[in-house]
N, C-alpha and C. Protein backbone atom coordinates (compact mmCIF):
# COMPACT_ATOMS: atom_id res chain seq x y z
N UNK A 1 44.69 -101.69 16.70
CA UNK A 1 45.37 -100.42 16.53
C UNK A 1 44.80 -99.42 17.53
N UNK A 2 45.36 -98.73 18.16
CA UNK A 2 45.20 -97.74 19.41
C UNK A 2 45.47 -96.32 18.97
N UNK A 3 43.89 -95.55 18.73
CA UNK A 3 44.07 -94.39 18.43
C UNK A 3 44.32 -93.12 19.44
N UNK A 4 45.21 -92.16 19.48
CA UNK A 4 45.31 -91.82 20.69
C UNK A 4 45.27 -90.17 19.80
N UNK A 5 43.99 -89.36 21.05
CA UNK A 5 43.50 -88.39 20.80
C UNK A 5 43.67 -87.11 21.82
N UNK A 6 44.32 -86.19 21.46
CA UNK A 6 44.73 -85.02 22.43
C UNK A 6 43.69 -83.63 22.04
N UNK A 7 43.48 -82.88 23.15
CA UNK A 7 42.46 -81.63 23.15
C UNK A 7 43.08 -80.37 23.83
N UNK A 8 43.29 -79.88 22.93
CA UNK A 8 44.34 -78.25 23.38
C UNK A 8 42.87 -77.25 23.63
N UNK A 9 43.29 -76.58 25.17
CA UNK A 9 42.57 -75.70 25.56
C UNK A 9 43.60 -74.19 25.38
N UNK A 10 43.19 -73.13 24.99
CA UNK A 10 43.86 -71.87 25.19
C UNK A 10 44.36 -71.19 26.26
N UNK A 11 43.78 -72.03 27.68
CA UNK A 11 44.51 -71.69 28.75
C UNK A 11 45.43 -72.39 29.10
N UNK A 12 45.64 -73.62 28.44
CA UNK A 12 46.44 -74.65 28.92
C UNK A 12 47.99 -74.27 28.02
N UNK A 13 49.27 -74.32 28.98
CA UNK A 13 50.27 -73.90 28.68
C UNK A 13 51.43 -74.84 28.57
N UNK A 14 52.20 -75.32 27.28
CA UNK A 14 53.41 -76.25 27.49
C UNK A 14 54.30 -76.40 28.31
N UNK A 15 54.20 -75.27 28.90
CA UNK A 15 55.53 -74.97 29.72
C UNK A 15 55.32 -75.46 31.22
N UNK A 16 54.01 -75.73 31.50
CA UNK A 16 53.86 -76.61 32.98
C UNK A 16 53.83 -77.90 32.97
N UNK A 17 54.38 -78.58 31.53
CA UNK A 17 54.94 -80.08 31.91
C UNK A 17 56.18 -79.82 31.50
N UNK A 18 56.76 -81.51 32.39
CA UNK A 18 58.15 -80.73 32.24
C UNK A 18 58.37 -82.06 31.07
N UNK A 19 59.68 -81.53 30.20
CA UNK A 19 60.02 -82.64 29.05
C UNK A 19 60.21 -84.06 29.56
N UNK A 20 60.73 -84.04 30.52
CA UNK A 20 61.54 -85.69 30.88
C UNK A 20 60.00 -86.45 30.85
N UNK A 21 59.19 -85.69 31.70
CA UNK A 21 57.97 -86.45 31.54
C UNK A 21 57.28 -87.06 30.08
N UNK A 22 57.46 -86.27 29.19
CA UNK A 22 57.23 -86.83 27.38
C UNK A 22 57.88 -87.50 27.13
N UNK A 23 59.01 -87.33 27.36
CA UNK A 23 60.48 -87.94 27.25
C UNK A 23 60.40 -89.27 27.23
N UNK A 24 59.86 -89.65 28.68
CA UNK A 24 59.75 -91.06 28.99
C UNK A 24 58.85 -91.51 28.65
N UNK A 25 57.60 -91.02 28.33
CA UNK A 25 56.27 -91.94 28.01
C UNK A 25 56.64 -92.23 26.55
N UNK A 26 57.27 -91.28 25.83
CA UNK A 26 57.24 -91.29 23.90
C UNK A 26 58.04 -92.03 24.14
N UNK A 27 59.47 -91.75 24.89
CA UNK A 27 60.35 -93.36 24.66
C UNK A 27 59.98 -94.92 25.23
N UNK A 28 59.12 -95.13 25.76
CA UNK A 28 58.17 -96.33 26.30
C UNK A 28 57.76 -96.40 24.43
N UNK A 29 56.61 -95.43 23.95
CA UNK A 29 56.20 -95.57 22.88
C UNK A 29 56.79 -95.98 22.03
N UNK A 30 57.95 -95.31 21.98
CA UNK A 30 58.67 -95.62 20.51
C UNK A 30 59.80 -96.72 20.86
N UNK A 31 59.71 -97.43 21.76
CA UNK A 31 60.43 -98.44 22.06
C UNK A 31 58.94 -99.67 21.66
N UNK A 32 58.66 -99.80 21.81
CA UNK A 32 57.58 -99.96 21.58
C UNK A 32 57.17 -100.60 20.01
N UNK A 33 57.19 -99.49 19.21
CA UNK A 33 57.26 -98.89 18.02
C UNK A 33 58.23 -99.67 16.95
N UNK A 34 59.47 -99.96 17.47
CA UNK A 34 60.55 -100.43 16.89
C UNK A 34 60.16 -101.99 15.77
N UNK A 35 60.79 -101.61 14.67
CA UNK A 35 60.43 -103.25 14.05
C UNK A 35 59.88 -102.57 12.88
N UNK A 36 58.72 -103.01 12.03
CA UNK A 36 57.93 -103.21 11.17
C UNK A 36 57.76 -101.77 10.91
N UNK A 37 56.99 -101.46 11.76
CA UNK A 37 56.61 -99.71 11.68
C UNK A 37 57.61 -98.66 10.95
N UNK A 38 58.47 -98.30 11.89
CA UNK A 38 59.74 -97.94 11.73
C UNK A 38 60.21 -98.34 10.28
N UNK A 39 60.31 -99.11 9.53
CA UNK A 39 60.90 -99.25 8.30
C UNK A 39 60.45 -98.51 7.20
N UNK A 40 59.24 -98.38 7.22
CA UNK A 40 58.78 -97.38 6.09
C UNK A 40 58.74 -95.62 6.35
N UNK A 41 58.81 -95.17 5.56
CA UNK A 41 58.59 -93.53 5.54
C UNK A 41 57.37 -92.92 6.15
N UNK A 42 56.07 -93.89 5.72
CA UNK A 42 54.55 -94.00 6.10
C UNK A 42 54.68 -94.18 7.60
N UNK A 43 55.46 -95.65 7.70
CA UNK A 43 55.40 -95.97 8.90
C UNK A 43 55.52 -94.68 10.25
N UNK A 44 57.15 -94.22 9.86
CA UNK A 44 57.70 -93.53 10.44
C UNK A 44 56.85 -92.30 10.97
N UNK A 45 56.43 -91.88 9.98
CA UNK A 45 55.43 -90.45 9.98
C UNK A 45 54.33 -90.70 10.77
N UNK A 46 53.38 -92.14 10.59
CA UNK A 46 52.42 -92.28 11.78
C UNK A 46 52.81 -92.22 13.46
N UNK A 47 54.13 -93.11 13.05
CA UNK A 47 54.64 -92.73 14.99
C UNK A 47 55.34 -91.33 14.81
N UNK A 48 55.18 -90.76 14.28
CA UNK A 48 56.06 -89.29 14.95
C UNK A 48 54.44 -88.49 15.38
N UNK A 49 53.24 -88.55 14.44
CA UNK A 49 52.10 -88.17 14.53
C UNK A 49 51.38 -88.66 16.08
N UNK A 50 52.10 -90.02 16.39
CA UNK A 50 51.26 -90.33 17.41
C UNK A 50 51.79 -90.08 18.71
N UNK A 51 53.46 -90.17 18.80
CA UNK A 51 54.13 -89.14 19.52
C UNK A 51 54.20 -87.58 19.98
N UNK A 52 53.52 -87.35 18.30
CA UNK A 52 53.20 -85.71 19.21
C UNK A 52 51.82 -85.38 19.88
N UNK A 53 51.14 -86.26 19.47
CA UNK A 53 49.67 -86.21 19.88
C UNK A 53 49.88 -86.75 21.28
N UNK A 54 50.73 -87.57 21.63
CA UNK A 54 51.08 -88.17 23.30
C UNK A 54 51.47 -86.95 23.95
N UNK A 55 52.63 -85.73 23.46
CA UNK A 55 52.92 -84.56 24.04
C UNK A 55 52.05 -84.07 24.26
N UNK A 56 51.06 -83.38 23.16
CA UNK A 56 50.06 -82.23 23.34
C UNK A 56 48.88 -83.57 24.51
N UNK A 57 48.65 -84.52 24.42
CA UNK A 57 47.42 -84.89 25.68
C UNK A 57 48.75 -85.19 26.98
N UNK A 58 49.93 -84.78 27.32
CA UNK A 58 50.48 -84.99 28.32
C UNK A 58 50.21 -84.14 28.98
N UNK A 59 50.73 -82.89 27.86
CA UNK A 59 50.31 -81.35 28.64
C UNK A 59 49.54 -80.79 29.54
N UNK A 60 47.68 -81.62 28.20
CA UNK A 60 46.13 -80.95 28.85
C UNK A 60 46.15 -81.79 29.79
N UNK A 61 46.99 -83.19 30.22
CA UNK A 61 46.31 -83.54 31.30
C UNK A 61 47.07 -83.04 32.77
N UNK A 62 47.57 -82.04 32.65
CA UNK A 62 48.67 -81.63 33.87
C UNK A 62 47.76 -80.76 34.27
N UNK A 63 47.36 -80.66 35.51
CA UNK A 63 46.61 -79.78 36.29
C UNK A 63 47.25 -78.42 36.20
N UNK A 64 46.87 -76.72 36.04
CA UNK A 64 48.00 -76.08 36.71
C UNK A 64 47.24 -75.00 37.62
């Protein structure tokens, strides 16, 4: 299991990544994802948790 961990700084701003970029890595993920996971409510809720945690470390890792 692959825990994936994001770190929000107060200077760091959403708005200097752009979506398509989340876009495509969460849909890699959640393609990914599909099957077993996906069927439960539990399931579901851990990949939406680990999807947003992929946004917020997409962000901090964008230089600006």
């Amino acid at each position: 299991m692959h825990t994936t961990t994001a770190t929000t700084t107060t200077e760091t701003t959403t708005t200097e990544i752009t979506t398509t970029e989340i876009d495509r890595a969460g849909g890699r993920l959640a393609a990914s994802a599909t099957g077993a996971n996906l069927r439960s409510r539990s399931g579901a809720r851990r990949w939406a948790l680990r999807l947003g945690a992929l946004g917020l470390a997409a962000a901090t890792a964008v230089p600006l």
